[in-house]
Protein backbone atom coordinates (compact mmCIF):
# COMPACT_ATOMS: atom_id res chain seq x y z
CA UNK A 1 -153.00 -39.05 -286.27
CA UNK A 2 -156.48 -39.91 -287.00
CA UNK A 3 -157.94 -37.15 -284.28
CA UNK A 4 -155.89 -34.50 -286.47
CA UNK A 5 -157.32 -36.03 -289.77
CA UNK A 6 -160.64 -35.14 -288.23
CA UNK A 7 -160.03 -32.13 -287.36
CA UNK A 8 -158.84 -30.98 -290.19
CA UNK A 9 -161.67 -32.75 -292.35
CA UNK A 10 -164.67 -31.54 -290.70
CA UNK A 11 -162.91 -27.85 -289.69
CA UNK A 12 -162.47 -28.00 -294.10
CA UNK A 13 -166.40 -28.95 -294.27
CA UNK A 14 -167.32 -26.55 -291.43
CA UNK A 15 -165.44 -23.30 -293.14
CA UNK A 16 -167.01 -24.32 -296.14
CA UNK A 17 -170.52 -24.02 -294.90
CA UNK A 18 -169.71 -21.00 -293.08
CA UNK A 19 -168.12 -19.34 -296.41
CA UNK A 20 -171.06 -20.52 -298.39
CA UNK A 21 -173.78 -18.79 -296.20
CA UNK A 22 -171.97 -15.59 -295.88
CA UNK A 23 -171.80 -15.63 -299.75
CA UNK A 24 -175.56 -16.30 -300.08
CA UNK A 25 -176.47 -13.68 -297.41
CA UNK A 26 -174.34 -10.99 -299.28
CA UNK A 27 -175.96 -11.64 -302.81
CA UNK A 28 -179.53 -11.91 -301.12
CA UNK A 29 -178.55 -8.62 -299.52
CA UNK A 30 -177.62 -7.28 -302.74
CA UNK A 31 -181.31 -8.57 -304.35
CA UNK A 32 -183.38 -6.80 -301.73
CA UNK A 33 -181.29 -3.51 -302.17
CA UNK A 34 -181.69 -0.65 -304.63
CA UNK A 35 -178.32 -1.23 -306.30
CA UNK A 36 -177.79 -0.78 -310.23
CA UNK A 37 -178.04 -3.52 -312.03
CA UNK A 38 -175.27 -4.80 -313.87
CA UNK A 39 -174.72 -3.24 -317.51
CA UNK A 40 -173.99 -6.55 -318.86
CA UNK A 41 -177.22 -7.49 -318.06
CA UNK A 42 -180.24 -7.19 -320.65
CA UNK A 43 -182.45 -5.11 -317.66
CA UNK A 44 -179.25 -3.67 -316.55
CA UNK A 45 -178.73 -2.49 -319.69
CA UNK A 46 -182.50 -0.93 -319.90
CA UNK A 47 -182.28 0.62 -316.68
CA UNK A 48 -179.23 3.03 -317.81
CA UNK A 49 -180.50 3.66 -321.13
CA UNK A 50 -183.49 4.61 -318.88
CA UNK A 51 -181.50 6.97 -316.57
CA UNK A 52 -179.96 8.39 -319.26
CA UNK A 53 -182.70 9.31 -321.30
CA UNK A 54 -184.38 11.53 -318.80
């Protein structure tokens, strides 16, 4: 009982961890790409008023 506890404990923790770094290599991905900005955001925002205005 306690080896299954364990198991499922640490194989929790583990997929976790692994979820959380695939997460953080996607957005840091996204950062270092030439991808549109969000229009909710205030440069987001500024970049299609931008794009439009040309």
């Amino acid at each position: 009982m306690d080896f299954g506890l364990g198991i499922l404990t640490f194989g929790t923790l583990g997929f976790a961890v692994a979820f959380g770094y695939v997460g953080a290599r996607a957005t840091q991905k996204l950062r270092e790409s030439d991808a549109p900005k969000s229009s909710l955001s205030a440069d987001g925002i500024a970049e299609r008023m931008a794009q439009i205005s040309k």
